[in-house]
Protein backbone atom coordinates (compact mmCIF):
# COMPACT_ATOMS: atom_id res chain seq x y z
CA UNK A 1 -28.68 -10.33 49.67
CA UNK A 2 -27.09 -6.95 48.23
CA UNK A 3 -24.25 -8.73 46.65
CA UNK A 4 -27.16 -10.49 44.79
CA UNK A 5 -29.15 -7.30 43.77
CA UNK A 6 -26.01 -5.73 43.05
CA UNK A 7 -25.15 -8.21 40.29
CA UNK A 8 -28.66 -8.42 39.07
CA UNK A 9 -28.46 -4.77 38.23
CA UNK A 10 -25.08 -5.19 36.61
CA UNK A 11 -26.64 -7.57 34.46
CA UNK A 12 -29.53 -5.32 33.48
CA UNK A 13 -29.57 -2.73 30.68
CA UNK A 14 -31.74 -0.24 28.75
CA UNK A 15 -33.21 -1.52 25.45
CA UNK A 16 -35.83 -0.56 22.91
CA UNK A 17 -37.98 -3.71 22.00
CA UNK A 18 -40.72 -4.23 20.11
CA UNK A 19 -43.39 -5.32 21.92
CA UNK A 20 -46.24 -5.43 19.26
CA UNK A 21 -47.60 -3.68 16.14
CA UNK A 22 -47.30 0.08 16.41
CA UNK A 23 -45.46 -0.16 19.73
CA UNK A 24 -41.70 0.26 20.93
CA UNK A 25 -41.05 0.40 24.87
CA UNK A 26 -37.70 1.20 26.34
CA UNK A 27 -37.20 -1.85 29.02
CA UNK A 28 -34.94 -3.83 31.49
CA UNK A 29 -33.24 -6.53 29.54
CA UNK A 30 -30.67 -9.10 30.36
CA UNK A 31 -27.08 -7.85 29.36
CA UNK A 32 -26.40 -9.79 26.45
CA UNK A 33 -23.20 -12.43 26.44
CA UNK A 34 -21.10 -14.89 24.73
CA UNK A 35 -23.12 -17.33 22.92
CA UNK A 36 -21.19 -18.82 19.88
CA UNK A 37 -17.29 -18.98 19.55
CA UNK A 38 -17.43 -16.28 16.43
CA UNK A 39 -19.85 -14.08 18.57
CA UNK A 40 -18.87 -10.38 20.20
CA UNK A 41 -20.64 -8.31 22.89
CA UNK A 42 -20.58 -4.55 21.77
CA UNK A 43 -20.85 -1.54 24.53
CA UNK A 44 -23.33 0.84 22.52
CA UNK A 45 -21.20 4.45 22.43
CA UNK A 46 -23.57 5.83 19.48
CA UNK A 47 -27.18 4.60 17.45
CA UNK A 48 -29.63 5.96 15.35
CA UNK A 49 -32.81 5.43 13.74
CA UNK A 50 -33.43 4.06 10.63
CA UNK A 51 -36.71 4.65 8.65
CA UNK A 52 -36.53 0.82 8.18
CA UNK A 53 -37.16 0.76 12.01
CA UNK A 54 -40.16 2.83 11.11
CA UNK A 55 -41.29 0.19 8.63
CA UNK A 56 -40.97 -2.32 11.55
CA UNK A 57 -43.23 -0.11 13.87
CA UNK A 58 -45.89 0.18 11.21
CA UNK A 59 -45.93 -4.08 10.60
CA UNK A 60 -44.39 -3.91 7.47
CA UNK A 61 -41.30 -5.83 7.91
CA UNK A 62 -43.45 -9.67 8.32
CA UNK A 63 -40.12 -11.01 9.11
CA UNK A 64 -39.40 -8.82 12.73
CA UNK A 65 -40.37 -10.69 15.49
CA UNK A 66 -42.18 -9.47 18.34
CA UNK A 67 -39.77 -8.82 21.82
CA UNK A 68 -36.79 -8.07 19.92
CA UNK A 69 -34.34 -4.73 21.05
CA UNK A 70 -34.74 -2.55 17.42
CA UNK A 71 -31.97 -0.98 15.80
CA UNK A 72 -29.13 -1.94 13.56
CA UNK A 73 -27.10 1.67 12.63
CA UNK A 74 -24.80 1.80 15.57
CA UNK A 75 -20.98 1.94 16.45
CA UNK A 76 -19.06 1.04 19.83
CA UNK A 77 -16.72 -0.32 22.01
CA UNK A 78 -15.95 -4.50 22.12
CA UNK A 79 -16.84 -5.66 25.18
CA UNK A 80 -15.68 -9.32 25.11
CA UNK A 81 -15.19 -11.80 22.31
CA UNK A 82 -15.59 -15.52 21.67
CA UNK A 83 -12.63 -17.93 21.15
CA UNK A 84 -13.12 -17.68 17.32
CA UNK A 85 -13.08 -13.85 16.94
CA UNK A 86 -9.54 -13.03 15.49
CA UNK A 87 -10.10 -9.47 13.41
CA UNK A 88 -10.88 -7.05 17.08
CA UNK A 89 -10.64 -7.83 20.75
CA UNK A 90 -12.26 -5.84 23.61
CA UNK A 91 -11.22 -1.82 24.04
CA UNK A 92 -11.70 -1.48 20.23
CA UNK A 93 -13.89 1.13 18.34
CA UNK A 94 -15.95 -0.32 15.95
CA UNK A 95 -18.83 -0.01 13.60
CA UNK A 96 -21.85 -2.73 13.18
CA UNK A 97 -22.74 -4.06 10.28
CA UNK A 98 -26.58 -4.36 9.48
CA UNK A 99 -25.82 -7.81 7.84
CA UNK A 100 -25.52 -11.28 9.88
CA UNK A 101 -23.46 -13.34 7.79
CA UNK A 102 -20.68 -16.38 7.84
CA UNK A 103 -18.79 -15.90 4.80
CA UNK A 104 -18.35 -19.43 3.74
CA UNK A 105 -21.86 -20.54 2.18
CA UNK A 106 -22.85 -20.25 -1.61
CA UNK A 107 -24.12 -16.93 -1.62
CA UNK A 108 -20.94 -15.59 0.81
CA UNK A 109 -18.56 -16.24 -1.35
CA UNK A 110 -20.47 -14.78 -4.22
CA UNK A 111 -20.67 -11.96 -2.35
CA UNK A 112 -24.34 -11.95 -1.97
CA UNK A 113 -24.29 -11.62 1.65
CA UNK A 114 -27.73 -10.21 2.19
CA UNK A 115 -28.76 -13.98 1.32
CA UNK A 116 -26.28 -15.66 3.44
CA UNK A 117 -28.26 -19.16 4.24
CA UNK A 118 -27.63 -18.58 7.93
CA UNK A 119 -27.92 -14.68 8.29
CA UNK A 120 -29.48 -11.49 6.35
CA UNK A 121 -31.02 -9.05 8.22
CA UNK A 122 -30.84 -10.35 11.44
CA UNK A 123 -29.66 -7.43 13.91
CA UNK A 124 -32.73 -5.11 14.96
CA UNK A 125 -35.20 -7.57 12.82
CA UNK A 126 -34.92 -11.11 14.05
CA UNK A 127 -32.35 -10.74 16.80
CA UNK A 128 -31.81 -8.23 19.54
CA UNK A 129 -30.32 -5.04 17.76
CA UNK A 130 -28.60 -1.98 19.34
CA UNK A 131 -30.62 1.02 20.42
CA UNK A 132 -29.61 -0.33 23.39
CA UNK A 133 -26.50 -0.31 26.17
CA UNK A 134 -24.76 -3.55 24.79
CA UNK A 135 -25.90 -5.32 21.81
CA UNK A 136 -24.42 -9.04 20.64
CA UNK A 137 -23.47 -9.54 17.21
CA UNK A 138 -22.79 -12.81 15.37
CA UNK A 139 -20.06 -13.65 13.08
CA UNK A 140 -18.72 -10.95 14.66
CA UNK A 141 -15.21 -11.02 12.14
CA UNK A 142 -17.68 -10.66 8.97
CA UNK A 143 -19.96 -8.28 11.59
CA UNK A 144 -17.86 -5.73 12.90
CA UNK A 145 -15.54 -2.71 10.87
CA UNK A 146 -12.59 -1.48 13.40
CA UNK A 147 -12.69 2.29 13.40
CA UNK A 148 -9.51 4.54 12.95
CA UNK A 149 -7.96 6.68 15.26
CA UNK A 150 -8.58 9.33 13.10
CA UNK A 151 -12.38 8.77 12.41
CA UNK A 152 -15.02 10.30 15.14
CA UNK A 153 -18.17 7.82 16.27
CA UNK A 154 -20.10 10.39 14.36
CA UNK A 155 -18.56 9.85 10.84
CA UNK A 156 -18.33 6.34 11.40
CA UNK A 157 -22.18 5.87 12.75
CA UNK A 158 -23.64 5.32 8.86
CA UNK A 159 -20.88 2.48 7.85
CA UNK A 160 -22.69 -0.26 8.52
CA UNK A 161 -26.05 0.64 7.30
CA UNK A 162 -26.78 2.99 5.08
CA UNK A 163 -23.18 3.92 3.59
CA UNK A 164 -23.23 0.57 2.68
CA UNK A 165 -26.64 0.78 1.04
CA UNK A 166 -25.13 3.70 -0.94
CA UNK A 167 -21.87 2.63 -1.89
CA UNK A 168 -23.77 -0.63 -3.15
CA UNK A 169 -26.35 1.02 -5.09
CA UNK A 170 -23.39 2.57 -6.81
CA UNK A 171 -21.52 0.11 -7.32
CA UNK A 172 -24.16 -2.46 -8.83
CA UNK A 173 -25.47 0.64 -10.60
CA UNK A 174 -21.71 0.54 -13.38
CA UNK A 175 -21.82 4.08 -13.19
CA UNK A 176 -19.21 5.55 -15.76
CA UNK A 177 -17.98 9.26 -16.34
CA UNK A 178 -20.02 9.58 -19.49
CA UNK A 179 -23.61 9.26 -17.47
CA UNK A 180 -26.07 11.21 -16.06
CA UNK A 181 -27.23 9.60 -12.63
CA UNK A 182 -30.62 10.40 -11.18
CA UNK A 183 -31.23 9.64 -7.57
CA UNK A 184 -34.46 9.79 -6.34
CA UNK A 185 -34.86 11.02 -2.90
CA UNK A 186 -32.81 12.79 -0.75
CA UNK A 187 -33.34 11.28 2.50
CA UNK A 188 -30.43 10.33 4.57
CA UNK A 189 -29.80 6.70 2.09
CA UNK A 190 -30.51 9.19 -0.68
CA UNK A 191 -27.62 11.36 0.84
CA UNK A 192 -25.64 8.21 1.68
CA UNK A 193 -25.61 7.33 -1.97
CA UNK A 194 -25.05 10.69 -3.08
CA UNK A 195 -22.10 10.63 -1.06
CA UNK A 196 -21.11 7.02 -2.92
CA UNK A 197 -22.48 8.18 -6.64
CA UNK A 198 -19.94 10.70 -6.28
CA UNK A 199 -16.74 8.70 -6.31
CA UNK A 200 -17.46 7.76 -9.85
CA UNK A 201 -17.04 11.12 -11.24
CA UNK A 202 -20.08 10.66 -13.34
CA UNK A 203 -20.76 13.50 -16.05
CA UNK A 204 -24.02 14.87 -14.07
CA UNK A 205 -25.58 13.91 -10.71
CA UNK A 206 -29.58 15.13 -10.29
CA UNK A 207 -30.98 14.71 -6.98
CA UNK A 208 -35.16 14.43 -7.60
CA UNK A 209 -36.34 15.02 -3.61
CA UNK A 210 -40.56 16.68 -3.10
CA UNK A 211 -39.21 18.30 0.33
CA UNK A 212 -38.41 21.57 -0.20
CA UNK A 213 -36.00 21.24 3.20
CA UNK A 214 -34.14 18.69 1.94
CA UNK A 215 -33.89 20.15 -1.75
CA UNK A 216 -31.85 23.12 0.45
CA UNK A 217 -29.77 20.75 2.17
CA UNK A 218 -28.46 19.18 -0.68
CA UNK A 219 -28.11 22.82 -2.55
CA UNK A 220 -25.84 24.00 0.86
CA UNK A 221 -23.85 20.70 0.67
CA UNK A 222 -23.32 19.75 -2.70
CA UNK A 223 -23.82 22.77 -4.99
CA UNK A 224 -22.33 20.56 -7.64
CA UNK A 225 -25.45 18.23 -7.56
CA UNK A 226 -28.48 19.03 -9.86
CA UNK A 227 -31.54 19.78 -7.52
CA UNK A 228 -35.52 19.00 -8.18
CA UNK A 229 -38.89 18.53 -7.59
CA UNK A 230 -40.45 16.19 -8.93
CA UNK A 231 -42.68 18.43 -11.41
CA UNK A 232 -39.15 19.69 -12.71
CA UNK A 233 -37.19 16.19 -13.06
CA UNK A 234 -38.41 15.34 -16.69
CA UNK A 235 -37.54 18.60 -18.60
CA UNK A 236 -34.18 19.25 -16.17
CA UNK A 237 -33.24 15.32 -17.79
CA UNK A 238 -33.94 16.05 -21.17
CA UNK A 239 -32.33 19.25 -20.88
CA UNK A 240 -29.08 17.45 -19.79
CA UNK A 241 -29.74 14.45 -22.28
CA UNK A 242 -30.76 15.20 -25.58
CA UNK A 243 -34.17 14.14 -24.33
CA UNK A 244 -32.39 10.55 -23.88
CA UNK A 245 -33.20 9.99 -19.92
CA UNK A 246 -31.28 9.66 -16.92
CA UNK A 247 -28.24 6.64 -18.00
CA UNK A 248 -28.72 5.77 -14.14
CA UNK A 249 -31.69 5.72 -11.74
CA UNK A 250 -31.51 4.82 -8.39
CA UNK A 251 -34.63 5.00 -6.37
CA UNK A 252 -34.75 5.76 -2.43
CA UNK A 253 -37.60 7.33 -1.86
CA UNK A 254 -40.13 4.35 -2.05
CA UNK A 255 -42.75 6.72 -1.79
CA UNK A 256 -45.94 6.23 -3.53
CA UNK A 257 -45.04 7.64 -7.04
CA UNK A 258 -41.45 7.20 -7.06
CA UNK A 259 -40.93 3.31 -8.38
CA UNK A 260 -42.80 4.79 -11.55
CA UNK A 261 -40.99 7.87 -12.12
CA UNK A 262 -37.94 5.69 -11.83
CA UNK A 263 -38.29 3.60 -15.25
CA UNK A 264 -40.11 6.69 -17.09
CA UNK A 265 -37.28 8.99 -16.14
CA UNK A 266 -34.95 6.44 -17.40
CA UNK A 267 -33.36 6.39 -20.90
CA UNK A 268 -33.56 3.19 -23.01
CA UNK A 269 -31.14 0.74 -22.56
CA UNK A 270 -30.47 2.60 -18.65
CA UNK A 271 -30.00 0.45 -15.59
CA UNK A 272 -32.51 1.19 -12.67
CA UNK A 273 -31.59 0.37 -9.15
CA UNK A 274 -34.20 0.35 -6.36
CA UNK A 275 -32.68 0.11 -3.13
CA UNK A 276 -36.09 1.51 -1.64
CA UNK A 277 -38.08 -0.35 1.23
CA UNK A 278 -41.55 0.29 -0.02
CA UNK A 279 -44.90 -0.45 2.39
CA UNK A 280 -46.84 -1.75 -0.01
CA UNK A 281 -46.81 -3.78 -3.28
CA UNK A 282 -45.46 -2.24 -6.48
CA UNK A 283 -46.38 -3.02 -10.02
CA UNK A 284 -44.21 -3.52 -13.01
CA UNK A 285 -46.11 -2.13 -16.42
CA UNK A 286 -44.58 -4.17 -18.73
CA UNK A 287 -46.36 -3.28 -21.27
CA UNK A 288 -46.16 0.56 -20.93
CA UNK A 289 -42.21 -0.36 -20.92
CA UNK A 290 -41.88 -2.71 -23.14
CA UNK A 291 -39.28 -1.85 -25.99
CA UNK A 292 -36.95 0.62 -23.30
CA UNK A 293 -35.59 -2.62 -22.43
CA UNK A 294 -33.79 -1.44 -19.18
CA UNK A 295 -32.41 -3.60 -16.71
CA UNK A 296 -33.98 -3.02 -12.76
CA UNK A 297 -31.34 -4.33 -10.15
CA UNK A 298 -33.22 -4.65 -6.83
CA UNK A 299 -33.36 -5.72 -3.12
CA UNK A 300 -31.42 -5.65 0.13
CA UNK A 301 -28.04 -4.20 0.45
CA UNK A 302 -24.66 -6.60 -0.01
CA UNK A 303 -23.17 -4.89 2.83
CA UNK A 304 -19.50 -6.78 2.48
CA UNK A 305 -17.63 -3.22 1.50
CA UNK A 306 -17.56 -1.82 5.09
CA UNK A 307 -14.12 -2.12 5.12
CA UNK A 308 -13.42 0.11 1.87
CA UNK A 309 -16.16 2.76 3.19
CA UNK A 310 -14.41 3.09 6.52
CA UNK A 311 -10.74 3.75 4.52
CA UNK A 312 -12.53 6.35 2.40
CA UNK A 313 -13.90 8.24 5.19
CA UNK A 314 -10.13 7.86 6.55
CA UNK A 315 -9.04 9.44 3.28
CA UNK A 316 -11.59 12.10 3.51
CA UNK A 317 -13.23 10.93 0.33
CA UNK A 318 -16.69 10.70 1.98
CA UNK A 319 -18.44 12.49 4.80
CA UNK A 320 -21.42 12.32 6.43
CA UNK A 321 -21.14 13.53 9.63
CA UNK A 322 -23.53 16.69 8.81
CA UNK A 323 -25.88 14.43 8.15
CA UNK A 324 -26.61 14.07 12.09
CA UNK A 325 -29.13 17.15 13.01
CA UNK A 326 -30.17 16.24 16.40
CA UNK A 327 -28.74 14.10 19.31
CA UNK A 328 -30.98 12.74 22.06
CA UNK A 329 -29.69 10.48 25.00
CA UNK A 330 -31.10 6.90 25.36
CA UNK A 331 -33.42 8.10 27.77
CA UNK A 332 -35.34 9.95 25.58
CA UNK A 333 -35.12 7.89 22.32
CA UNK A 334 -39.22 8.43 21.93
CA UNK A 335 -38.99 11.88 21.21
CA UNK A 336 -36.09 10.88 18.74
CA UNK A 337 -38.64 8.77 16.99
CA UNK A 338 -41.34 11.13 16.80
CA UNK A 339 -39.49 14.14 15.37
CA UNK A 340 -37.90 11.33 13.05
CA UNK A 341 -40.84 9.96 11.84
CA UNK A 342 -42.53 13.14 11.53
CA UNK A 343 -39.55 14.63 9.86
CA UNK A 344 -40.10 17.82 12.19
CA UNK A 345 -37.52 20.16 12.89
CA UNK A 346 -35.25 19.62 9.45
CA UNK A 347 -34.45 16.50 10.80
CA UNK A 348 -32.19 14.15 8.52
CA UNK A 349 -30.79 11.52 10.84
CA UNK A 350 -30.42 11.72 14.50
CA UNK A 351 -27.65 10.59 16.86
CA UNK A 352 -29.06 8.31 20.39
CA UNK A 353 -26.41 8.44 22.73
CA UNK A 354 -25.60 6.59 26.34
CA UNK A 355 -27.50 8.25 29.09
């Protein structure tokens, strides 16, 4: 009989779930396992909350299903692999990858891996995720980045998630060393993609952010980077511009203004790249824009470039450990949440640790 309740305890773990709109409740789960050949069992060493986890306690993400363990920013250790896993094997330090996807379909091999026909945003959203001990994760060779020796859990936390959202948004943005970039928001993806914008060298970076908290953050970080309110961000542009516009505009904030003050802000001719989750529907004026004739490059992150963002933290060509302000064990991931959601404290991103 103990031998019995001894292995059902092994076999149990800690796990945030959803359990129904506006609710998350830290519970017993099965340990997860092997399923598929190409499938890996990660030991959770470090998670954090995303705001798109917020989004899923508020019912705005239709596509989350009800009993699933939340969260898909996390790094760890490789428990055990299936037959089919060739790029890690158990003892190694890796980072997730918030995308589910095989690789070999018509939008895989494009690249387009955020519309992989038998993944997307799966992890957290559809399938058990990892605030959690252990967390599965299929396709684990497309799903999982090996960390180096030389990168911390901390710096490597962000690589799967929202470093990818940034260094996307750049890329897809063709950012050049002639432009001007505006980002809009500097939440931690705004900060991400700062961090990505960056690498391009462009000619001027503004940072448009309402939080007067965050508008210091980015001044004691990157006192290179053009800082405003919003009520500033027109005349600082045309100041920089000739009046032209931002070249680039790439929207994070998805608050209630900001899809609008990311075409008007933009030049003619300007590409404008929302990577913002937004709660409720936006509208597209066409007829207020017509003749700026910009091009608007939307949606969910292609997060196939985990690879390159893990060798550029390596090189010390990105950073954002400093974007972690407060660390809470598992135990006490609620009050993570709250101070998250109420961004309390000068909170940017917090770090949910093993008890």
């Amino acid at each position: 009989m103990n031998k019995k309740t001894d292995a059902s305890t092994i076999c149990k773990m800690k796990a945030l779930t959803y359990t129904g709109a506006g609710r998350f409740e830290l519970i017993d789960k099965p340990k997860p396992s092997i399923i598929d050949t190409d499938d890996a069992v990660i030991r959770i060493t470090l998670a954090s909350i995303c705001s798109s986890d917020l989004h899923i306690l508020h019912g705005a993400v239709p596509q989350a299903r009800s009993g699933i363990t939340v969260g898909h920013e996390m790094v760890g250790v490789v428990e055990a692999t299936g037959s089919g896993v060739t790029k890690v094997k158990p003892g190694d330090r890796v980072a997730v990858n918030v995308e589910t996807f095989c690789g070999d379909c018509f939008y895989c091999r494009r690249g387009y891996v955020n519309n992989c026909t038998s993944g997307g945003w799966h992890l957290g959203c559809r399938i058990d995720g990892g605030q959690a001990e252990y967390v599965r994760v299929p396709y684990a060779d497309n799903g999982l980045t090996p960390i180096p020796h030389n990168v911390s859990n901390e710096e490597a936390l962000f690589v799967g998630d929202i470093l990818a959202t940034g260094y996307w948004a750049a890329k897809i943005s063709e950012i050049t060393e002639e432009d001007t970039v505006l980002i809009i928001g500097a939440g931690p993806t705004g900060l991400c993609t700062l961090e990505c914008v960056r690498l391009y060298r462009p000619r001027h970076i503004v940072v448009c952010e309402s939080d007067e908290v965050r508008r210091r953050f980015v001044h004691e970080h990157y006192p290179e980077t053009v800082v405003v309110a919003p009520q500033e961000c027109s005349d600082v542009l045309g100041n920089l511009t000739d009046s032209r516009g931002a070249d680039r505009v790439i929207e994070v904030a998805g608050s209630e203004d900001t899809f609008r003050m990311a075409w008007e802000r933009a030049r003619p001719n300007a590409i404008v790249t929302i990577v913002a989750l937004y709660e409720s529907a936006q509208t597209l004026p066409l007829p207020d824009m017509y003749g700026k004739n910009l091009t608007f490059k939307t949606g969910g992150v292609d997060a196939c470039d985990c690879d390159i963002i893990m060798q550029l933290i390596s090189e010390g060509r990105i950073r954002t450990s400093h974007l972690i302000t407060h660390r809470y064990p598992l135990s006490r991931i609620g009050e993570a949440y709250t101070i998250f959601a109420d961004k309390a404290d000068n909170v940017i991103k917090t770090a949910i640790h093993p008890d």
